[in-house]
N, C-alpha and C. Protein backbone atom coordinates (compact mmCIF):
# COMPACT_ATOMS: atom_id res chain seq x y z
N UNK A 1 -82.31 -69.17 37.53
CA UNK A 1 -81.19 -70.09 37.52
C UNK A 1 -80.02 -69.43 38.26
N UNK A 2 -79.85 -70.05 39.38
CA UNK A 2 -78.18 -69.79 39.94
C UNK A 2 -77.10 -69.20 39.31
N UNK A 3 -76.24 -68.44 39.20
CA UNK A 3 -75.34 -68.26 38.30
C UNK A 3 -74.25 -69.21 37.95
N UNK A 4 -73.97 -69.45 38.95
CA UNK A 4 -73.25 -70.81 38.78
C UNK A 4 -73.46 -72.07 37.83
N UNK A 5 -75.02 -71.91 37.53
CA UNK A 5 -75.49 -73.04 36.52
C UNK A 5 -75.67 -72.17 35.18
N UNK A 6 -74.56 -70.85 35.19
CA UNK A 6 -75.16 -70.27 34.00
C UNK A 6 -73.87 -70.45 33.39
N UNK A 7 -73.86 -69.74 31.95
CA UNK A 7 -72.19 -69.98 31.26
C UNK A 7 -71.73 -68.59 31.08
N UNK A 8 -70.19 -68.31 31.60
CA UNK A 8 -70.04 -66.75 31.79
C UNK A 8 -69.12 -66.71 30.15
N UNK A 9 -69.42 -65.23 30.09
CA UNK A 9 -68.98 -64.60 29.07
C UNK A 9 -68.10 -63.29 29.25
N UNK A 10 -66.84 -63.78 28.80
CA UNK A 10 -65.71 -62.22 29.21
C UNK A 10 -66.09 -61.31 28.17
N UNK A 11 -66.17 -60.05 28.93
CA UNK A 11 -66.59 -59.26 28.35
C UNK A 11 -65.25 -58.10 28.49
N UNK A 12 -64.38 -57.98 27.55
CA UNK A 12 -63.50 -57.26 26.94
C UNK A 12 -63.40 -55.51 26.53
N UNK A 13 -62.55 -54.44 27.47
CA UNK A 13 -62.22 -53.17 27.09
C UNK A 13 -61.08 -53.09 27.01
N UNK A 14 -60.11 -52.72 26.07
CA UNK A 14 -59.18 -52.02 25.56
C UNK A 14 -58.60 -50.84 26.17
N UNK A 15 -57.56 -50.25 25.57
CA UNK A 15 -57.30 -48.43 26.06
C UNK A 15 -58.31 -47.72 25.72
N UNK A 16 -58.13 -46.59 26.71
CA UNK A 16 -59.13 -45.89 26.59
C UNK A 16 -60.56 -46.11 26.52
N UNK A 17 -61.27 -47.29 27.09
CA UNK A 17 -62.42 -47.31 27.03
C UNK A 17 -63.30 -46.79 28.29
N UNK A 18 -62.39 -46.53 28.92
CA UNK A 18 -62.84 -45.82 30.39
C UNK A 18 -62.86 -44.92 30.08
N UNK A 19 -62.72 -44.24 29.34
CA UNK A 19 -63.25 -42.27 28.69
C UNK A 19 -64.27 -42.71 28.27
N UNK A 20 -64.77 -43.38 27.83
CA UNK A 20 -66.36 -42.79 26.84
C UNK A 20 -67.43 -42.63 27.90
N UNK A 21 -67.93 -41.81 26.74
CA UNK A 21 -69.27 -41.13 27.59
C UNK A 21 -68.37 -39.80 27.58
N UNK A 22 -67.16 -39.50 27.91
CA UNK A 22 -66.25 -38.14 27.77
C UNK A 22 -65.35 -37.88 26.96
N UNK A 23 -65.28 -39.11 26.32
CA UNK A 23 -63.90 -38.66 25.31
C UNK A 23 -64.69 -39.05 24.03
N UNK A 24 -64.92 -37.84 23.28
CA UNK A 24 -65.56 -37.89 22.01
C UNK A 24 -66.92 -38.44 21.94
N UNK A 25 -67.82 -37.96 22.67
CA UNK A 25 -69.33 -38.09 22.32
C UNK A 25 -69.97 -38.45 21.13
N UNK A 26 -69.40 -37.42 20.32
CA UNK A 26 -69.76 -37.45 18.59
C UNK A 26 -69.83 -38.63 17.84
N UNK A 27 -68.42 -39.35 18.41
CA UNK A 27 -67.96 -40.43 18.10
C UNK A 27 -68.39 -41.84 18.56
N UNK A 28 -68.13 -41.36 20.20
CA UNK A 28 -68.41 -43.05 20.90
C UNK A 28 -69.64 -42.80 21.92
N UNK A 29 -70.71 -41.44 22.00
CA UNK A 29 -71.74 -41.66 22.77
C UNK A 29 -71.66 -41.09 24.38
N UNK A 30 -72.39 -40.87 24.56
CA UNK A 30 -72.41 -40.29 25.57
C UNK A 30 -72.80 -41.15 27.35
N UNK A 31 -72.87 -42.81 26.59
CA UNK A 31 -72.72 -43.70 27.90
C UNK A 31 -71.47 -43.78 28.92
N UNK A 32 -71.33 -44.06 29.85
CA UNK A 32 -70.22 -44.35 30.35
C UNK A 32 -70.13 -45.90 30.16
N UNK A 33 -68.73 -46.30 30.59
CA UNK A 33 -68.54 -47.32 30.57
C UNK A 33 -69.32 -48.81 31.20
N UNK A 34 -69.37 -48.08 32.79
CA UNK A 34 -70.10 -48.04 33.73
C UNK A 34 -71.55 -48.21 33.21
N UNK A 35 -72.25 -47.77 32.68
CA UNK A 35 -73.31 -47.69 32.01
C UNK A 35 -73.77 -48.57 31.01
N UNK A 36 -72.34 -48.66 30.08
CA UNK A 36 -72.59 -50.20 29.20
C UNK A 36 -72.38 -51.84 29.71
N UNK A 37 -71.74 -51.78 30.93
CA UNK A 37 -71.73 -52.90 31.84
C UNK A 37 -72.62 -52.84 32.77
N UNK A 38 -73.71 -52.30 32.73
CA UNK A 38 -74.90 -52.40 33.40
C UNK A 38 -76.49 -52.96 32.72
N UNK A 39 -76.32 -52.65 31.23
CA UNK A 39 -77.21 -52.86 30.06
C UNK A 39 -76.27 -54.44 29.92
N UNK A 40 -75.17 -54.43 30.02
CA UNK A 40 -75.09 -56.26 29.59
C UNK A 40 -74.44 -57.02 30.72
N UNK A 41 -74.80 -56.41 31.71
CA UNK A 41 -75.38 -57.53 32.86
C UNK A 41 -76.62 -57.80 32.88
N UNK A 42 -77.57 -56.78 32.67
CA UNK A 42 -79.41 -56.84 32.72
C UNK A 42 -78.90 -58.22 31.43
N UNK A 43 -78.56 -58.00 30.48
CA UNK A 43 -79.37 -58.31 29.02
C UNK A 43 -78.77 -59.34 29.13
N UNK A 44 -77.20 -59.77 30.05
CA UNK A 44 -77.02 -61.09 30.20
C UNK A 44 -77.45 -62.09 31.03
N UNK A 45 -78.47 -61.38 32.01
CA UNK A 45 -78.91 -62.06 33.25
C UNK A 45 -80.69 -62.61 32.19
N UNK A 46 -80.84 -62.01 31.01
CA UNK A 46 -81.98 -62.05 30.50
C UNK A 46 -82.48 -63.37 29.44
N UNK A 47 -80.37 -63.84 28.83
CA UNK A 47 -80.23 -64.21 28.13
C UNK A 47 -79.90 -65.98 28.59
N UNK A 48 -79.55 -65.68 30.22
CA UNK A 48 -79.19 -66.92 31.14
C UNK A 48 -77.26 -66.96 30.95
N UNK A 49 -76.61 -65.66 30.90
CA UNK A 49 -75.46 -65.98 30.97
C UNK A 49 -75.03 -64.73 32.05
N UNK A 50 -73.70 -65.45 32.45
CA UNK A 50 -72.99 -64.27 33.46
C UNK A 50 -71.86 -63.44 32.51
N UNK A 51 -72.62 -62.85 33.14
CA UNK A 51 -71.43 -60.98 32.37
C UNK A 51 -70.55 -60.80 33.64
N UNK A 52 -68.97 -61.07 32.84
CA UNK A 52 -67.69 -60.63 33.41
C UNK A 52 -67.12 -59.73 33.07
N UNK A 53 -67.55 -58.31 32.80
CA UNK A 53 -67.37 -57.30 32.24
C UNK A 53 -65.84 -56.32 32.80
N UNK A 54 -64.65 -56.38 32.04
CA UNK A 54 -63.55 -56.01 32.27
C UNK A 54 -63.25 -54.95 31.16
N UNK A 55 -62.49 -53.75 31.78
CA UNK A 55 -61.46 -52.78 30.87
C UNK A 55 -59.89 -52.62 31.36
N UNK A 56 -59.41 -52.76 30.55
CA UNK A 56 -57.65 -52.49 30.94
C UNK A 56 -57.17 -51.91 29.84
N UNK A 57 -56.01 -50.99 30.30
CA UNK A 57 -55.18 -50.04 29.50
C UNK A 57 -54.23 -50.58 29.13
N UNK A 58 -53.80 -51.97 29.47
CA UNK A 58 -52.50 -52.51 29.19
C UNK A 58 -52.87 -53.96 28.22
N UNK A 59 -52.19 -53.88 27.18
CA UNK A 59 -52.12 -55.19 26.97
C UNK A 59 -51.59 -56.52 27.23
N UNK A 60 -50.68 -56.57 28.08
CA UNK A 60 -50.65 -57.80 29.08
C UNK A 60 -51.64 -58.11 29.22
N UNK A 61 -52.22 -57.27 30.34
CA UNK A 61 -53.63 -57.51 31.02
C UNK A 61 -54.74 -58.48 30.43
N UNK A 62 -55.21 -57.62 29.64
CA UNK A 62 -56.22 -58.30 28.29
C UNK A 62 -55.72 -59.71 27.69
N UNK A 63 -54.35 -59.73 27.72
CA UNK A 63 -54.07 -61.33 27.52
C UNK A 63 -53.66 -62.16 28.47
N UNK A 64 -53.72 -61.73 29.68
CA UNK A 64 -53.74 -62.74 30.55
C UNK A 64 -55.42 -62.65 30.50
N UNK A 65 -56.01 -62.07 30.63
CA UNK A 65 -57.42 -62.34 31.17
C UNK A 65 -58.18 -63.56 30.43
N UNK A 66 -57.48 -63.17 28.70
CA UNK A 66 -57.92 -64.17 27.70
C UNK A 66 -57.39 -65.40 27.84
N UNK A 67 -56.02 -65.67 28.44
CA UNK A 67 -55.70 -67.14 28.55
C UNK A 67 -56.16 -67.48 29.77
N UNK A 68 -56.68 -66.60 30.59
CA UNK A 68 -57.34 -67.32 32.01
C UNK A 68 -58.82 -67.81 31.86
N UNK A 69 -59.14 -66.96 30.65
CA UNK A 69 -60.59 -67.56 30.19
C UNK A 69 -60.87 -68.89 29.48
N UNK A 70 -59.44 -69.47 29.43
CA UNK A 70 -60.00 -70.86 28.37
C UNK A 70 -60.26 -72.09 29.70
N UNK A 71 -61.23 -72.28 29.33
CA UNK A 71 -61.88 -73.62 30.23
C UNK A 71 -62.93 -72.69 31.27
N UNK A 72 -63.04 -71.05 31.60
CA UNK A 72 -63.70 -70.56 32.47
C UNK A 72 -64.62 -70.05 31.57
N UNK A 73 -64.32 -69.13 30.75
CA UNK A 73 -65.92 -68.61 30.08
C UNK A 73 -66.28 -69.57 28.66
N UNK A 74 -67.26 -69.71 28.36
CA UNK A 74 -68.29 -69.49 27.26
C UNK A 74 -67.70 -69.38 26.18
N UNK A 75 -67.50 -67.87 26.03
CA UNK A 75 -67.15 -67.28 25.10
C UNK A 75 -66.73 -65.67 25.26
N UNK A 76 -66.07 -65.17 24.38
CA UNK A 76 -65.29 -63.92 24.14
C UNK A 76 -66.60 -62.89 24.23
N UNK A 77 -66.24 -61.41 24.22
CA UNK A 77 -66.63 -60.29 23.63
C UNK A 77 -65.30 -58.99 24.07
N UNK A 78 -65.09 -58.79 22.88
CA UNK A 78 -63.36 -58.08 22.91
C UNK A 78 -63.93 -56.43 21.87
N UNK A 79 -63.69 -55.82 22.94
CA UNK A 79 -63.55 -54.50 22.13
C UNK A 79 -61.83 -54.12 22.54
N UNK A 80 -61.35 -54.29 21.74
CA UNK A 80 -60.14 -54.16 21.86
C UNK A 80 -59.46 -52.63 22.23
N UNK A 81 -60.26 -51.55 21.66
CA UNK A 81 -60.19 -50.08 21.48
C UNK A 81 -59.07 -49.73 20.23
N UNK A 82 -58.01 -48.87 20.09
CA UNK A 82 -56.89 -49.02 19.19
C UNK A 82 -55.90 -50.34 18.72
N UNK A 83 -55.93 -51.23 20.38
CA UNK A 83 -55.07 -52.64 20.01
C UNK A 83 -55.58 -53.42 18.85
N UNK A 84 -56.98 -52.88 18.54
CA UNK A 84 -57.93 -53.82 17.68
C UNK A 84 -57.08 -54.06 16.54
N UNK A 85 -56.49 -52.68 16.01
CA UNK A 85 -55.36 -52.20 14.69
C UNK A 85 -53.80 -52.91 14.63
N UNK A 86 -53.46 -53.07 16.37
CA UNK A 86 -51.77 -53.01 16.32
C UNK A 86 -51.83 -54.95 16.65
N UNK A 87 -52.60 -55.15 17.75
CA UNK A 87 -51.86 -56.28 18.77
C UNK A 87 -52.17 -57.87 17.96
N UNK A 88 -51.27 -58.40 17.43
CA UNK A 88 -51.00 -59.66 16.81
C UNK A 88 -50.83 -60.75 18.18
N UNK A 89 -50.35 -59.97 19.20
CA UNK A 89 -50.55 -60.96 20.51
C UNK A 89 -51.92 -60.85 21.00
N UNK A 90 -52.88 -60.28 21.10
CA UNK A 90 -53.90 -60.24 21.40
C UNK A 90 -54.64 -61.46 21.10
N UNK A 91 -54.46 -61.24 19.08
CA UNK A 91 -54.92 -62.18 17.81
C UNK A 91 -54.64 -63.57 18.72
N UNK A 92 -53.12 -63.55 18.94
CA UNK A 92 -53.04 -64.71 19.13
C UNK A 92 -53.32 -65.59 20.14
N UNK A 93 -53.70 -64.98 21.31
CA UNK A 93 -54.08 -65.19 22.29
C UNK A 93 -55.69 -65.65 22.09
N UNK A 94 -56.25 -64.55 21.55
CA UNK A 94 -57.79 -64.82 21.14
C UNK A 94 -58.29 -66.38 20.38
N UNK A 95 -57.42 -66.95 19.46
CA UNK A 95 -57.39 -67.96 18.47
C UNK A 95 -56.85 -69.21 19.73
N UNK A 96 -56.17 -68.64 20.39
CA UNK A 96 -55.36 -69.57 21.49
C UNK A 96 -56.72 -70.49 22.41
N UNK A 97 -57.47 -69.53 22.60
CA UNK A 97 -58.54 -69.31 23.40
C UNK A 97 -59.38 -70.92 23.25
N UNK A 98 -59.79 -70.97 22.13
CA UNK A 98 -60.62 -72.06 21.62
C UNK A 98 -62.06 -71.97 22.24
N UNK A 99 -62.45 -70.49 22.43
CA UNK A 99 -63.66 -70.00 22.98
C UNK A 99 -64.73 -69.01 21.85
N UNK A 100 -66.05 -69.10 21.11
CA UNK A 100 -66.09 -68.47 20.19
C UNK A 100 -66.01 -66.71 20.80
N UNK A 101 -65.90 -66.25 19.90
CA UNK A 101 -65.37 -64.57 19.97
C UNK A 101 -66.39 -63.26 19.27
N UNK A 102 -66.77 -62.37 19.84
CA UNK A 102 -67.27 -61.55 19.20
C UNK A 102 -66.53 -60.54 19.38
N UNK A 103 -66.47 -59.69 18.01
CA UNK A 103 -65.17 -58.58 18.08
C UNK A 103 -66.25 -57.41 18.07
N UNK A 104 -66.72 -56.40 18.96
CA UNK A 104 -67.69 -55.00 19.16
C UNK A 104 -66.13 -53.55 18.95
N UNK A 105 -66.89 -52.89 18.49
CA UNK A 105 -66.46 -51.83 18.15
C UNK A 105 -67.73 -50.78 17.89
N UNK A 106 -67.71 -49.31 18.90
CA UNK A 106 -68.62 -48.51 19.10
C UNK A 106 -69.04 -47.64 18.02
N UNK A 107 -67.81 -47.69 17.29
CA UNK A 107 -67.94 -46.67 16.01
C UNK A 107 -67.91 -47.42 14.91
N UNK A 108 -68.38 -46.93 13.54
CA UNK A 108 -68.03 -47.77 12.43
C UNK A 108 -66.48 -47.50 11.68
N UNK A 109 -65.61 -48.22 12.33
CA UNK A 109 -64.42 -48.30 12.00
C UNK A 109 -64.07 -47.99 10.72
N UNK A 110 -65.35 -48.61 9.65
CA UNK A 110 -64.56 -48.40 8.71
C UNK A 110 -64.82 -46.75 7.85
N UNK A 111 -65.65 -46.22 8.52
CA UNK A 111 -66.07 -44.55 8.20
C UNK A 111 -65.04 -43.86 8.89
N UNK A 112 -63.74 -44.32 9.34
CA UNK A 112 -62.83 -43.59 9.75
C UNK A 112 -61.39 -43.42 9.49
N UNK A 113 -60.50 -43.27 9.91
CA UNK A 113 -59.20 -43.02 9.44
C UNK A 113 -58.76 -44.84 8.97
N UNK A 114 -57.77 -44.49 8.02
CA UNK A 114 -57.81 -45.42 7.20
C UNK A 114 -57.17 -46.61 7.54
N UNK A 115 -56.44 -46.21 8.63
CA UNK A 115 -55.62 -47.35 10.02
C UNK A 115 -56.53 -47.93 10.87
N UNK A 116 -57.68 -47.78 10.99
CA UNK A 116 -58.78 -48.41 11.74
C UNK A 116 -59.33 -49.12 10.79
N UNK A 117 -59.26 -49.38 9.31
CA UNK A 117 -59.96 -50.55 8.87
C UNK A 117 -59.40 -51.70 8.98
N UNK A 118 -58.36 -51.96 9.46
CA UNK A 118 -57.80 -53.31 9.46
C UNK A 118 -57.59 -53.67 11.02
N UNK A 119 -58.17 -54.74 11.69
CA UNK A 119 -57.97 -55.39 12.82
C UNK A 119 -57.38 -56.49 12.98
N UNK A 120 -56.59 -56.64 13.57
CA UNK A 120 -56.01 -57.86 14.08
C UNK A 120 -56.83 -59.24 14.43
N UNK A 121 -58.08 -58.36 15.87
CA UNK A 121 -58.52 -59.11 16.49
C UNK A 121 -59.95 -60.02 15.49
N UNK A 122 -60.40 -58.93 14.55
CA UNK A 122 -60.86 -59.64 13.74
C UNK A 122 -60.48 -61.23 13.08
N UNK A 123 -59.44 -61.49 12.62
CA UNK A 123 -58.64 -62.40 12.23
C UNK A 123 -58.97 -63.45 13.10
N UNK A 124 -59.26 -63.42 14.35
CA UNK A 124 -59.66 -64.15 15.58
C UNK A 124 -61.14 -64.08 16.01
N UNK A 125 -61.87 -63.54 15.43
CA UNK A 125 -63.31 -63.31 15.90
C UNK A 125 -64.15 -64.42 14.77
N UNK A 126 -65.34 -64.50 15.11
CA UNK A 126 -66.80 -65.66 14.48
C UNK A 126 -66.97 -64.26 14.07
N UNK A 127 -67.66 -63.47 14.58
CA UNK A 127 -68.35 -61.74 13.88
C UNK A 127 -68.04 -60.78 14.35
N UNK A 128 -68.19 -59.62 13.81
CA UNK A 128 -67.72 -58.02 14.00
C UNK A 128 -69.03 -57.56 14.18
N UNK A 129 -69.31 -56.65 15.57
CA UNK A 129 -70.16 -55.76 15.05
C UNK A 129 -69.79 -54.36 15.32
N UNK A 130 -69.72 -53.63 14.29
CA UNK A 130 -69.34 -52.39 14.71
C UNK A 130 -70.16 -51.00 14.15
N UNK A 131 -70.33 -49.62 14.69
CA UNK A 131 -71.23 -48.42 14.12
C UNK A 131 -72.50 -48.31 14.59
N UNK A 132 -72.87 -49.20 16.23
CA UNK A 132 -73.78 -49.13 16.61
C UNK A 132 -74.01 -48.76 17.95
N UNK A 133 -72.75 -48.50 18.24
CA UNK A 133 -72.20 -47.15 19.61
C UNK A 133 -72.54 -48.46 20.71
N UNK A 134 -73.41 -48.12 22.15
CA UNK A 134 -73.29 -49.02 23.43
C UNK A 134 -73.95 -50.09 22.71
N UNK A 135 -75.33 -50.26 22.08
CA UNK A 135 -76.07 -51.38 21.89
C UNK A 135 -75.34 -52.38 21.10
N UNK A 136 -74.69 -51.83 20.83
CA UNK A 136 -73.54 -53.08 19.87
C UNK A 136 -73.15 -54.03 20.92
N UNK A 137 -72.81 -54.00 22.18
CA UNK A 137 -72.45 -54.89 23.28
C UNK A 137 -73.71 -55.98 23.19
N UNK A 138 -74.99 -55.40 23.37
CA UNK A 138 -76.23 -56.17 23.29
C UNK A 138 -76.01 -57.01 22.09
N UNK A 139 -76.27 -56.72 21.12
CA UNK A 139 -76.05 -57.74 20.29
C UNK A 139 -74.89 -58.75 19.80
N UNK A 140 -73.64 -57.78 20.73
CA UNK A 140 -73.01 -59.17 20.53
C UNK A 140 -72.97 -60.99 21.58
N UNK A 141 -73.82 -59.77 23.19
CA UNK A 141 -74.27 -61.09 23.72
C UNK A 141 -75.11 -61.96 22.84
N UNK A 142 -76.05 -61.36 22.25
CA UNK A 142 -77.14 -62.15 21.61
C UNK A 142 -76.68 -63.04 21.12
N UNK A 143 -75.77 -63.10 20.01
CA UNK A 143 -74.49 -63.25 18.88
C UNK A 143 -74.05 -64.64 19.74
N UNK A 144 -72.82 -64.00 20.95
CA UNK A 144 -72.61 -65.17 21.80
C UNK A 144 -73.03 -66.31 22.45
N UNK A 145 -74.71 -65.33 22.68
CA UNK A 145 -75.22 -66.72 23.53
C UNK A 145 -76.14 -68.15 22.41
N UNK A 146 -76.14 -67.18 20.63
CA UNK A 146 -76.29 -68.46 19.76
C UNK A 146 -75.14 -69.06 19.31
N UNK A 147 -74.08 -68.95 19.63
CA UNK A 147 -72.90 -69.75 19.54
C UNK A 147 -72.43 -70.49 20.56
N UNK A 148 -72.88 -69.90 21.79
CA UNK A 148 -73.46 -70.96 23.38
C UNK A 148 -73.98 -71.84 23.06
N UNK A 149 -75.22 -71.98 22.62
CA UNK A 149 -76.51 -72.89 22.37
C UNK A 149 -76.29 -73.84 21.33
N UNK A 150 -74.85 -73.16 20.39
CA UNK A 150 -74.80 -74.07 19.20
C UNK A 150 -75.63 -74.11 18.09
């Protein structure tokens, strides 16, 4: 199928998500970024959707991208990185959206400092998946593309 006849899905990085694979292995794995937008382009080209796979350090950014996505993608996938904790504009942008949302997170947030159990963007998400390092992206296409299908 053409891509064009497929339904795209923004695919969402936060600060700092361009370090992994180098910034804290232990923690977030030893993929690059680069690397996890290559596993969900395959797995979205598998699933019949287009992967628009974006990272930005700024939060502007991330919310323009999200209000440029309403009427263009599908649906969400937002790893927010730390904004996940602070940005209520994000939230609101995300809810703004009227696109369903999957909120990924590489680590299990809540096995960590005690300011990472609470998300914003959650508040705005259908599901969370988080503590399952790169493959967590995979399943949240999966996730997305049965909320595609309805």
């Amino acid at each position: 199928m053409p891509a064009s006849d497929r339904p795209t899905v923004l695919v969402l990085n936060g600060p700092n998500l361009n370090l992994v694979g180098t910034r804290e292995p232990a923690i977030y794995g030893n993929q690059s970024l680069s690397d996890i937008a290559a596993a969900c382009a395959a797995h979205g080209e598998a699933l019949g959707l287009v992967v628009d796979f974006r990272q930005s350090n700024h939060e502007g950014e991330l919310i323009d991208w999200v209000q440029a996505a309403t009427g263009t993608a599908a649906g969400l996938i937002v790893n927010a990185g730390g904004l996940s904790h602070t940005s209520v504009a994000l939230m609101d942008a995300l809810r703004a959206a009227g696109q369903p949302v999957v909120e990924v997170h590489l680590s299990n947030i809540f096995r960590r400092e005690g300011f990472r159990h609470h998300s914003y963007v959650s508040l705005a998400a259908d599901g969370v998946i988080c503590g399952f390092g790169p493959p967590g992206y995979l399943m949240a296409l999966d996730a997305i593309a049965r909320y595609i299908k309805g």
